[in-house]
Protein backbone atom coordinates (compact mmCIF):
# COMPACT_ATOMS: atom_id res chain seq x y z
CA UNK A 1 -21.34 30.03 53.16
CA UNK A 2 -17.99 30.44 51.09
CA UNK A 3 -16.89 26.95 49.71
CA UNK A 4 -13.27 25.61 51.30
CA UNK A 5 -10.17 25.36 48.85
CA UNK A 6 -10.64 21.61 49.08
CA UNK A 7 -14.28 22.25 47.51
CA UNK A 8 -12.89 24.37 45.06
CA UNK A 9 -9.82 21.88 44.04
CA UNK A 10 -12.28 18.54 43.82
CA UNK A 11 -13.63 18.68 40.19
CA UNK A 12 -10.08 19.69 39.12
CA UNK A 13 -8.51 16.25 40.87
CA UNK A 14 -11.51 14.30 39.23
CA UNK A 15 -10.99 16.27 35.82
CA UNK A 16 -7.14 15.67 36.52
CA UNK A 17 -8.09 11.97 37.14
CA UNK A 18 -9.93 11.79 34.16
CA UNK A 19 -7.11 13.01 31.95
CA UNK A 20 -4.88 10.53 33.28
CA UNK A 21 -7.69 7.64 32.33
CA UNK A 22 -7.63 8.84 28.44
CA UNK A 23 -5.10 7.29 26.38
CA UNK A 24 -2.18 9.92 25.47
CA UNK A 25 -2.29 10.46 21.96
CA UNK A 26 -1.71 13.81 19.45
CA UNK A 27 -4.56 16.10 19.20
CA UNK A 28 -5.11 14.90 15.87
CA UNK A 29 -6.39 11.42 16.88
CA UNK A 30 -9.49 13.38 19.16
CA UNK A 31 -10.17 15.33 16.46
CA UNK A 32 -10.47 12.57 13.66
CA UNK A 33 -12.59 10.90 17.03
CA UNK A 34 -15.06 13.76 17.09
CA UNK A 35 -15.31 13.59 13.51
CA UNK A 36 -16.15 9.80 12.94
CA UNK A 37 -18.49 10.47 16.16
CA UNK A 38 -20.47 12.56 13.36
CA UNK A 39 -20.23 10.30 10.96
CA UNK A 40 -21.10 7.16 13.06
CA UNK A 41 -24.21 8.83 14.33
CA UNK A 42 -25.54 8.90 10.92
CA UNK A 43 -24.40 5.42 10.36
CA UNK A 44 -26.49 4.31 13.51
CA UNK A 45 -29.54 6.11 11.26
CA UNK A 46 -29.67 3.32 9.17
CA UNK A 47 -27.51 0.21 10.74
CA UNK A 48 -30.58 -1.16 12.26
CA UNK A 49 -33.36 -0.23 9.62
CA UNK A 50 -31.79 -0.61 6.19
CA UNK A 51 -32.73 -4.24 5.31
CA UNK A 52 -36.36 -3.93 7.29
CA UNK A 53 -36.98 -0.77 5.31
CA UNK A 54 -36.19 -2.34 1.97
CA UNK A 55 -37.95 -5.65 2.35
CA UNK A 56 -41.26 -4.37 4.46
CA UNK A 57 -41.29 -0.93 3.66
CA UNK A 58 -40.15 -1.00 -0.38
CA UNK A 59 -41.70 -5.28 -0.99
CA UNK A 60 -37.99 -6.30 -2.09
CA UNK A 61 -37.11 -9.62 -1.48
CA UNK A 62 -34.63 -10.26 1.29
CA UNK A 63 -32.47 -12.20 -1.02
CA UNK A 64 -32.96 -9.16 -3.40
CA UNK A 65 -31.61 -6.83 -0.54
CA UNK A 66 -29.08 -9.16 -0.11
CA UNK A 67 -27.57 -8.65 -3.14
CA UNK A 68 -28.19 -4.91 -3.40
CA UNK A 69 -26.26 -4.90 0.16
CA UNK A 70 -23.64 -7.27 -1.42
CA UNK A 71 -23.10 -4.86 -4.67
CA UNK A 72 -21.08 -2.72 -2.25
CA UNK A 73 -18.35 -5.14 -1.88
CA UNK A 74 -17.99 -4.86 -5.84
CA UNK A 75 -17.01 -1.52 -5.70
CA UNK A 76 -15.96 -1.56 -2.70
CA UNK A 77 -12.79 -4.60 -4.19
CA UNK A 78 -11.95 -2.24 -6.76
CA UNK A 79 -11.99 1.06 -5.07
CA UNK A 80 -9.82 -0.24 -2.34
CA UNK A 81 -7.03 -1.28 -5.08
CA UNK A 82 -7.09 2.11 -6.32
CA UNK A 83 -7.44 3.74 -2.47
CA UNK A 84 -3.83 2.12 -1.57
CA UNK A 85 -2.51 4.05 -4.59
CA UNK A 86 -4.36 7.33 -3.86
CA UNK A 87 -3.50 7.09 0.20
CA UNK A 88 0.06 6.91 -0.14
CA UNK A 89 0.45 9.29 -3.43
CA UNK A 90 1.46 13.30 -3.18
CA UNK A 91 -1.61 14.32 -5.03
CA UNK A 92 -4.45 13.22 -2.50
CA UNK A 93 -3.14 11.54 0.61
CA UNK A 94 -4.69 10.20 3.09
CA UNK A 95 -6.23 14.07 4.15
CA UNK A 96 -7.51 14.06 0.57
CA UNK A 97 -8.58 10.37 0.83
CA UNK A 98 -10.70 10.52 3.41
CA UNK A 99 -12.48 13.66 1.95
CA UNK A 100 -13.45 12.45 -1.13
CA UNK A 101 -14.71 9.19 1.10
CA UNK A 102 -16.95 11.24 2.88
CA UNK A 103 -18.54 13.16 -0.27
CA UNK A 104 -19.03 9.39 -2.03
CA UNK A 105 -21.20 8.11 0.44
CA UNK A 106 -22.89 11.28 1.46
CA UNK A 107 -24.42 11.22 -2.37
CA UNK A 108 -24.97 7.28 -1.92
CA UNK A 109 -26.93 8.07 1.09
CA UNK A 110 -29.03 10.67 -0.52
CA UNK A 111 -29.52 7.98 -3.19
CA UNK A 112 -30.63 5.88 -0.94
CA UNK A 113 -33.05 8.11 0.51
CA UNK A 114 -35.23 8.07 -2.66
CA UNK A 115 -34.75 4.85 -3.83
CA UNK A 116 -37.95 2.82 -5.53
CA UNK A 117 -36.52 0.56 -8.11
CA UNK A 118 -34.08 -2.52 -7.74
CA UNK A 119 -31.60 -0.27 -10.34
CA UNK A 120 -31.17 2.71 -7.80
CA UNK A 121 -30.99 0.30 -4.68
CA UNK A 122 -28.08 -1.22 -6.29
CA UNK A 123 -26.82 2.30 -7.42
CA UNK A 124 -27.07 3.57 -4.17
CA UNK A 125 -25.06 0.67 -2.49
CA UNK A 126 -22.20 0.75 -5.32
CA UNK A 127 -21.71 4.39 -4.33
CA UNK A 128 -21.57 4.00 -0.72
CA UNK A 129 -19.14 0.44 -1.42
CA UNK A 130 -17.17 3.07 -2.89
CA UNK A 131 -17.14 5.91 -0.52
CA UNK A 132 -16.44 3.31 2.78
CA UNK A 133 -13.57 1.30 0.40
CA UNK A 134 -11.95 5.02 0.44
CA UNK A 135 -12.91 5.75 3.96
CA UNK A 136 -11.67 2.82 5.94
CA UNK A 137 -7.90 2.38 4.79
CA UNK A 138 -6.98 6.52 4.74
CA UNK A 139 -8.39 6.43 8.40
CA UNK A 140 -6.08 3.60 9.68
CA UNK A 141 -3.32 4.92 7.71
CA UNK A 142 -3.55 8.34 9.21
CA UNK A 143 -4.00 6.61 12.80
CA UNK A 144 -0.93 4.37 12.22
CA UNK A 145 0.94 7.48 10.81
CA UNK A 146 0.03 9.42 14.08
CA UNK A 147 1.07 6.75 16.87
CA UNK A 148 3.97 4.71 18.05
CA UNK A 149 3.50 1.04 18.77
CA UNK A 150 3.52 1.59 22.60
CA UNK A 151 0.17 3.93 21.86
CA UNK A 152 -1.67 2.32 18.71
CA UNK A 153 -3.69 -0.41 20.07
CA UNK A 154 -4.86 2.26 22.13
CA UNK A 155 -5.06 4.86 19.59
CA UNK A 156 -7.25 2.30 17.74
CA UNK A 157 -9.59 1.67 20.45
CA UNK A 158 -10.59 4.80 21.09
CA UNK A 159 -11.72 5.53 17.42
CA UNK A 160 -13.78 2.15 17.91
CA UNK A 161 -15.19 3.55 20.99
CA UNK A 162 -16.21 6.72 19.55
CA UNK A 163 -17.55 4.60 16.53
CA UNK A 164 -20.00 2.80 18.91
CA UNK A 165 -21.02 6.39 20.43
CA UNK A 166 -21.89 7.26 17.36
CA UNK A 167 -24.00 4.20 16.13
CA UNK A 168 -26.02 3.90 19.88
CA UNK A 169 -26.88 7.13 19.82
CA UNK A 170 -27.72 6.86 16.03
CA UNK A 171 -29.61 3.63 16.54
CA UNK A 172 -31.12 5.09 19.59
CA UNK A 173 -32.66 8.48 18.23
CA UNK A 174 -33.58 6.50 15.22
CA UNK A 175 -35.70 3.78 16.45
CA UNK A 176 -37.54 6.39 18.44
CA UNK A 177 -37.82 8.65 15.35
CA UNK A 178 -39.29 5.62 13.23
CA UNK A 179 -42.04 4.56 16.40
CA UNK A 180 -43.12 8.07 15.81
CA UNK A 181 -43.46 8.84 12.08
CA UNK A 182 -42.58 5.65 10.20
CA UNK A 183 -40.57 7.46 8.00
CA UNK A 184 -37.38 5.50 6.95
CA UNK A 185 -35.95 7.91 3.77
CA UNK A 186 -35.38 11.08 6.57
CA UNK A 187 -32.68 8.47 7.94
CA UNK A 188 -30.33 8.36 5.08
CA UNK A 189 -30.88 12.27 4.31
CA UNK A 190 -29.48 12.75 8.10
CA UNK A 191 -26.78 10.20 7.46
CA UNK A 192 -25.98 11.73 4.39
CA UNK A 193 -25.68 15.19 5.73
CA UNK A 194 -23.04 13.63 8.80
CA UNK A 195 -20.73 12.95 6.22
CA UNK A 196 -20.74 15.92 4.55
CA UNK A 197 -20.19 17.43 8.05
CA UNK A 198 -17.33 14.80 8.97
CA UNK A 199 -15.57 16.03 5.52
CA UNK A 200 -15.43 19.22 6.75
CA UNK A 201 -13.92 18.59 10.18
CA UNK A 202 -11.56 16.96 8.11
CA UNK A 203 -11.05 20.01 5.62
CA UNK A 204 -10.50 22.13 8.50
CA UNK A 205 -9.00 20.42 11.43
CA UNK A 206 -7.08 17.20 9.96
CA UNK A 207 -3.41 18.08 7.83
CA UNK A 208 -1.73 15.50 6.08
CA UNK A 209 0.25 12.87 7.93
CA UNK A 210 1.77 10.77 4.78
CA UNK A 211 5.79 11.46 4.97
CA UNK A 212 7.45 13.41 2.30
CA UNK A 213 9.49 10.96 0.21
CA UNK A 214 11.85 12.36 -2.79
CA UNK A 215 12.46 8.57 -4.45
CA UNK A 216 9.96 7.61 -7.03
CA UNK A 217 7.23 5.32 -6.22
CA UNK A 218 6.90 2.20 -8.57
CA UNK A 219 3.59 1.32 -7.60
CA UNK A 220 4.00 -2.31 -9.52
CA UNK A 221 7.04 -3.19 -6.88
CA UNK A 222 5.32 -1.89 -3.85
CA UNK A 223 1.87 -3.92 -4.42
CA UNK A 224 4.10 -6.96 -5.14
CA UNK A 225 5.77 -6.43 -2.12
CA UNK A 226 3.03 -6.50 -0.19
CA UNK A 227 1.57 -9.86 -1.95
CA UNK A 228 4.25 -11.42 -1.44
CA UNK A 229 4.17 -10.88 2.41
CA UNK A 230 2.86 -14.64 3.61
CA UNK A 231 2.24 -13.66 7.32
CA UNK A 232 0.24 -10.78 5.63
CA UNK A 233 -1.50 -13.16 3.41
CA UNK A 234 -2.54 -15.72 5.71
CA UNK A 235 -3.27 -13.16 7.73
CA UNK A 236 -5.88 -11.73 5.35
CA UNK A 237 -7.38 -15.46 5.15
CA UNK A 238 -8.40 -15.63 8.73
CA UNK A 239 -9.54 -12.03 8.79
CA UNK A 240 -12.38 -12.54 5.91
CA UNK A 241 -14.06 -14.77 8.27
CA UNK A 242 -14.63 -11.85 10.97
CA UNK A 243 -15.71 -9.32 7.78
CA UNK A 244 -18.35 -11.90 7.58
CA UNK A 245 -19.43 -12.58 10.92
CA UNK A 246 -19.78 -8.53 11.05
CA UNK A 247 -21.48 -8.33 7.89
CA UNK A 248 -24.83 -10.40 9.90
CA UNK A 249 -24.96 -7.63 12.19
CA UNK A 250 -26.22 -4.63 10.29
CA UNK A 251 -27.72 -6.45 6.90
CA UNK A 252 -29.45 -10.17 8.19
CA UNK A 253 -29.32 -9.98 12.05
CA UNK A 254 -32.27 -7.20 12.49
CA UNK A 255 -34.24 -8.99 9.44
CA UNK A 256 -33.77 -12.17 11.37
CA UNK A 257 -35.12 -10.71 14.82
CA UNK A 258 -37.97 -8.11 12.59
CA UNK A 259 -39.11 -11.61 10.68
CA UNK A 260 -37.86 -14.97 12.72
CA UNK A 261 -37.94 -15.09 16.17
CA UNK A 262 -41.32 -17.02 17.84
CA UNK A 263 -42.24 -15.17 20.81
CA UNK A 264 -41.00 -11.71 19.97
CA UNK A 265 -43.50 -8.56 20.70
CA UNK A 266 -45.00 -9.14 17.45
CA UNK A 267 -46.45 -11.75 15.46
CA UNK A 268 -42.99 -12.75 13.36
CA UNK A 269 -40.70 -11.13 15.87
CA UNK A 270 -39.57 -8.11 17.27
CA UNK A 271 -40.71 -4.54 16.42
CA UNK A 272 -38.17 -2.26 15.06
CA UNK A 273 -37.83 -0.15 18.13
CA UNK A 274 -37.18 -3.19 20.51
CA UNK A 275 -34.79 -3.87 17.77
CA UNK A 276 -32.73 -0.78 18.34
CA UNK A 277 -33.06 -1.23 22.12
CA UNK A 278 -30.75 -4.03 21.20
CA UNK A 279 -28.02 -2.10 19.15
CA UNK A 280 -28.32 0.35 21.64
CA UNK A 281 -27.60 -2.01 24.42
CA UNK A 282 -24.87 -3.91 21.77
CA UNK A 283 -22.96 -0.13 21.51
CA UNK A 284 -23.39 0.57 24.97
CA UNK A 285 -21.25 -2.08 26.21
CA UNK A 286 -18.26 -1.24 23.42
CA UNK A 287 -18.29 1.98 25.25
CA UNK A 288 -17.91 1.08 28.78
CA UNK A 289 -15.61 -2.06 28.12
CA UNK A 290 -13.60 -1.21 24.56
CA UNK A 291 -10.71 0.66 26.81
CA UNK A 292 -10.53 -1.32 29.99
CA UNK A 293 -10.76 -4.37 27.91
CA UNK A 294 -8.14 -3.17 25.73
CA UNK A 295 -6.04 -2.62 28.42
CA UNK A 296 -6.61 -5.68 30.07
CA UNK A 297 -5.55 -7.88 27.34
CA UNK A 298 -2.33 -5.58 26.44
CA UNK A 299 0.30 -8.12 27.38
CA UNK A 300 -1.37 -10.73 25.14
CA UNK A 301 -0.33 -11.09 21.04
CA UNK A 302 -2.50 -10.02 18.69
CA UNK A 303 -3.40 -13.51 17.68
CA UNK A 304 -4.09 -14.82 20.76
CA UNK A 305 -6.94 -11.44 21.20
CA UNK A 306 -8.32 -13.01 17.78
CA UNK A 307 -8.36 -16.03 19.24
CA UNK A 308 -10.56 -15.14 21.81
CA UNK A 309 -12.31 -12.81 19.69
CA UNK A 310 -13.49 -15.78 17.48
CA UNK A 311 -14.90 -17.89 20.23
CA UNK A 312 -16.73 -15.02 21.30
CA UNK A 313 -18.75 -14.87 18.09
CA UNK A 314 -19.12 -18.92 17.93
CA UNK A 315 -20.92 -17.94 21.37
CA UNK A 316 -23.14 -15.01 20.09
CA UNK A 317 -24.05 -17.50 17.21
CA UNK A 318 -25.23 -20.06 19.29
CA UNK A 319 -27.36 -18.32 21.37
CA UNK A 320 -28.80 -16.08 18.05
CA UNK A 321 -29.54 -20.16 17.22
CA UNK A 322 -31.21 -20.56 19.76
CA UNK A 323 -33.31 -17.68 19.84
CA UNK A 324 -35.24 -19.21 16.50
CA UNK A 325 -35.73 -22.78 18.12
CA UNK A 326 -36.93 -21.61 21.48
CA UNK A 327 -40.37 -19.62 21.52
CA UNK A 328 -40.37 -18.68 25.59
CA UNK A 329 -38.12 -15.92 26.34
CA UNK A 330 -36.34 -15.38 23.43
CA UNK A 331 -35.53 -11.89 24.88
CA UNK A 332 -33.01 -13.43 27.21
CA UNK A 333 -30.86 -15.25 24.38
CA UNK A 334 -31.09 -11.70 22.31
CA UNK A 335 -29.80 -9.91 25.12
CA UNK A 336 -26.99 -12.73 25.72
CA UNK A 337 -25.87 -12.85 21.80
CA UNK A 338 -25.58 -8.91 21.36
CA UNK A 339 -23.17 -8.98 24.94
CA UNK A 340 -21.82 -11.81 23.56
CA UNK A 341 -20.77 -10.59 20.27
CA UNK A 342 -19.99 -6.74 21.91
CA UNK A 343 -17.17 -8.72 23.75
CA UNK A 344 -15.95 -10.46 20.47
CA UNK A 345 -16.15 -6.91 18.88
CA UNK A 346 -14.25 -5.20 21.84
CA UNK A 347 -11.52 -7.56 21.19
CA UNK A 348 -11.01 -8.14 17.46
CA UNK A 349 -10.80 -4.20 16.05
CA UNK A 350 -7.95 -2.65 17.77
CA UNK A 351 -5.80 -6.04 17.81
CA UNK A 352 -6.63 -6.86 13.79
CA UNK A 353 -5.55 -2.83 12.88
CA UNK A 354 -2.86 -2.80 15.15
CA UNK A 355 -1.38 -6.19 13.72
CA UNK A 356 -1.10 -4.90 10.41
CA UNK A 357 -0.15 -1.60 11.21
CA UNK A 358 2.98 -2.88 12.87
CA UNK A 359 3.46 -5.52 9.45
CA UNK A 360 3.57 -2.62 7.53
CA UNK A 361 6.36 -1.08 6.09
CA UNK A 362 6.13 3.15 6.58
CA UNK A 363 6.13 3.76 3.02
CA UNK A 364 3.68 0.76 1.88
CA UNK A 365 0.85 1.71 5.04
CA UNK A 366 -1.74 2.54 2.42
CA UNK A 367 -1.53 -0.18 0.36
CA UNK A 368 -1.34 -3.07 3.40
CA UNK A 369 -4.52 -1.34 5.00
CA UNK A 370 -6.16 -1.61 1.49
CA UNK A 371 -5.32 -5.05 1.58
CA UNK A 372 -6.83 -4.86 5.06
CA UNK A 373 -10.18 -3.40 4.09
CA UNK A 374 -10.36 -5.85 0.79
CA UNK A 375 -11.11 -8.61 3.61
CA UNK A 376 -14.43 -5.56 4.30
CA UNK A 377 -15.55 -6.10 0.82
CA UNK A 378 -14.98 -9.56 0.68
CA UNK A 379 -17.00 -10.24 3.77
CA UNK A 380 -19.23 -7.64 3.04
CA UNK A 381 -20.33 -9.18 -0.81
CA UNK A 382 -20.63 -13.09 0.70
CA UNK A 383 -22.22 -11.89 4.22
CA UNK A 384 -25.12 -10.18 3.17
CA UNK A 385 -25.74 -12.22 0.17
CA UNK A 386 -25.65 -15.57 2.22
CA UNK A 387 -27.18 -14.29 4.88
CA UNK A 388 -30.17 -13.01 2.76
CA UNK A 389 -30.43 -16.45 0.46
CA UNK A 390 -30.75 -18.46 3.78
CA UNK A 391 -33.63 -16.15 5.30
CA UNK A 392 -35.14 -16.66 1.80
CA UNK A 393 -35.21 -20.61 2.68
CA UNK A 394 -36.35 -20.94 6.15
CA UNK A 395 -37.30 -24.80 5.56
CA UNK A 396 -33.71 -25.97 4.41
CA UNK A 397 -31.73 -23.21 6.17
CA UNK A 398 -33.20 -20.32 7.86
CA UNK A 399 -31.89 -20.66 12.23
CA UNK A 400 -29.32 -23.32 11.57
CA UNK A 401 -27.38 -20.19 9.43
CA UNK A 402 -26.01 -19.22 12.56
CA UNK A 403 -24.78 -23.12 13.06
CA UNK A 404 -23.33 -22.93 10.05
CA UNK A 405 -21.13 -19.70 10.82
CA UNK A 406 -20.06 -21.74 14.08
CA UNK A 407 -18.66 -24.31 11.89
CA UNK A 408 -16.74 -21.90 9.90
CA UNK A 409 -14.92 -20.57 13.01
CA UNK A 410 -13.35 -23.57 13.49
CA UNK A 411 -11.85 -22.88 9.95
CA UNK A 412 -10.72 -19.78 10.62
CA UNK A 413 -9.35 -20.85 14.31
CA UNK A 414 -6.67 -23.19 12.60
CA UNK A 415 -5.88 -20.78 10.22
CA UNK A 416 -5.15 -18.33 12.59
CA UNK A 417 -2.81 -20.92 15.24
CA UNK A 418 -0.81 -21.17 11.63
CA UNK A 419 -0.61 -17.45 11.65
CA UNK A 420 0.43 -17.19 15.49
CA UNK A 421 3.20 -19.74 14.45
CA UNK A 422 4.48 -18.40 11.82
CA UNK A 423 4.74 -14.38 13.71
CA UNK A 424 6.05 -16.27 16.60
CA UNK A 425 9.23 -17.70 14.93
CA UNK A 426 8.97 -14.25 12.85
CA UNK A 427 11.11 -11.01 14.12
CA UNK A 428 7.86 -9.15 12.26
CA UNK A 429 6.08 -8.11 15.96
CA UNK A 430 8.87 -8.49 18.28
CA UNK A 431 7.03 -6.41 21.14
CA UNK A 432 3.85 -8.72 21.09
CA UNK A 433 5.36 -11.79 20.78
């Protein structure tokens, strides 16, 4: 029987329909999206398995993995300094940036991946401090560079959504990797080789998007510019508190649920590949809800989505809190925090890049997003490092770490009703305000 012309024409109207759903961006933006879906992946390798693998597998301490974790944000401080230089300069760019990003953590991972001694775990973590302090500001800029502000909240949430592709699927094929051969090292060789592979896709498919400029740069004036911007600085502030709160995710959360939790599936917890059931679950919601949600919450300001974002994660905390005081059913308040803190997530990346893409002057866009990232290493040295010490002390600390991070987003709440003040009687973000 020959199909009818209305057979024919469906999957183009639900192809067509589709289409329409995406975001319209340049080609560029999918195309630095399919890379960082690479690179993600291998992120996902190791996002869930990093700290269990150097505490159970290699006998480190977790406060010792704390501070190898927490070495990153050393390098990570001063390579983003010299990033906001190198992002907006002729000789690399932001194309060249995010190149040599790529190469610097591929070698960190591969590091990594042979790592016995304390010496090359910290090694390993300096490099890759290094490669994601490159990484992270030349991939804003280039996103900012690329967009208009009617587009670049959603510009930024779909490189967020195709970052969470790329860690589920990671964490996914991982855990079920690990439940079958135990071997954690193969992880960071495969994460390794994604970045090589996302610094080609860059090589070939990405040109540069910095503006040609003929006046000479004085970089002195233009970082004192930017320090001297006191909606950017207070800004900043509040934003070091979410770096943190993200930071427990990846480095003491899975430790916490591998080594803390009374009535896991093991004796101390959960296993490793319930664990990356979670993360999988965790990524699987930024997916379905990072757009709609971003959509939904358009006509708010930025501050206002932080806001929210910030009493999403005081949520998440409380029920990871409870989680260690409760022994029946702690699956339930697992489930709960990792929605919980998908939601807070969903809400705080696009509106935090956005907000300082629109403070930013054109010609100073590398070195406000470096500013931007320093927040990353900041949160990323105390986070890991705090969050290991209290795990260390289970009797004095240990659960009520996560009450102690609820207390802190009160802080961080009245700094940021200062900041929605001050933008508000500020012509900075007319079109949110």
């Amino acid at each position: 029987m020959e199909p009818t012309e209305e057979q024919i024409s469906q999957p183009r109207q639900v192809n067509s329909k589709l289409l329409a759903w995406l975001p319209n961006l340049k080609r560029e933006i999918w195309i630095l999206a399919a890379g960082q879906l690479l690179l993600f992946i291998g992120q996902g390798f190791t996002l869930v398995y990093a700290s269990i693998y150097f505490v159970n597998q290699l006998g480190f301490s977790p406060t010792q993995v704390g501070l190898a974790l927490s070495s990153g944000g050393i390098s990570g401080t001063l390579g983003r300094f010299w990033a906001g230089n190198a992002i907006d300069s002729e000789g690399l760019g932001r194309r060249g940036t995010l190149i040599l990003a790529a190469v610097i953590s591929a070698i960190a991972c591969f590091c990594l991946a042979f790592t016995s001694t304390f010496p090359s775990l910290i090694a390993g973590n300096l490099l890759l401090g290094l490669g994601i302090s490159l990484y992270w500001p030349a991939t804003l800029a280039v996103t900012t560079d690329l967009t208009t502000a009617d587009n670049r909240t959603e510009a930024f949430a779909v490189t967020r959504l195709v970052d969470n592709l790329g860690l589920g699927l990671g964490a996914l094929l991982a855990g079920q990797y690990i439940a079958m051969s135990g071997s954690y090292s193969a992880l960071f060789i495969s994460k390794g080789v994604a970045y090589l592979l996302f610094s080609i896709v860059i090589y070939v498919a990405i040109a540069e998007t910095r503006e040609q400029r003929t006046e000479s740069r004085n970089l002195l004036k233009n970082w004192w510019q930017a320090l001297s911007d006191r909606t950017l600085i207070i800004y900043l502030i509040a934003n070091v508190f979410f770096t943190i709160y993200a930071a427990q995710i990846g480095t003491t959360l899975p430790l916490y649920l591998a080594n803390f939790v009374p009535g896991g599936n093991t004796q101390t917890g959960f296993s490793e590949q319930w664990i990356s059931y979670f993360f999988v679950w965790h990524a699987l919601l930024k997916i379905l809800f990072q757009l709609p949600l971003t959509r939904k919450l358009n006509s708010l300001n930025y501050v206002e989505i932080l806001l929210i974002a910030l009493f999403l994660w005081s949520g998440g905390f409380l029920l990871l809190w409870l989680t260690g005081i409760i022994s029946t059913k702690p699956l339930i308040f697992v489930i709960g925090a990792f929605s919980v803190i998908a939601m807070a997530e969903i809400l705080y990346s696009p509106a935090a890049s956005a907000l300082v893409g629109e403070m930013a002057p054109v010609n100073l866009r590398g070195i406000y997003f470096s500013l931007e990232s320093e927040c990353w290493a900041i949160g990323f040295f105390i986070g890991p490092a705090l969050g290991g010490w209290a795990l260390d002390h289970p009797n004095t600390v240990g659960t009520n770490f996560w009450l102690m991070l609820i207390l802190s987003a009160g802080v961080a709440a009245v700094i940021l009703r200062f900041l929605k003040h001050r933008i508000t009687v500020s012509p900075i973000l007319e079109q949110k305000t």
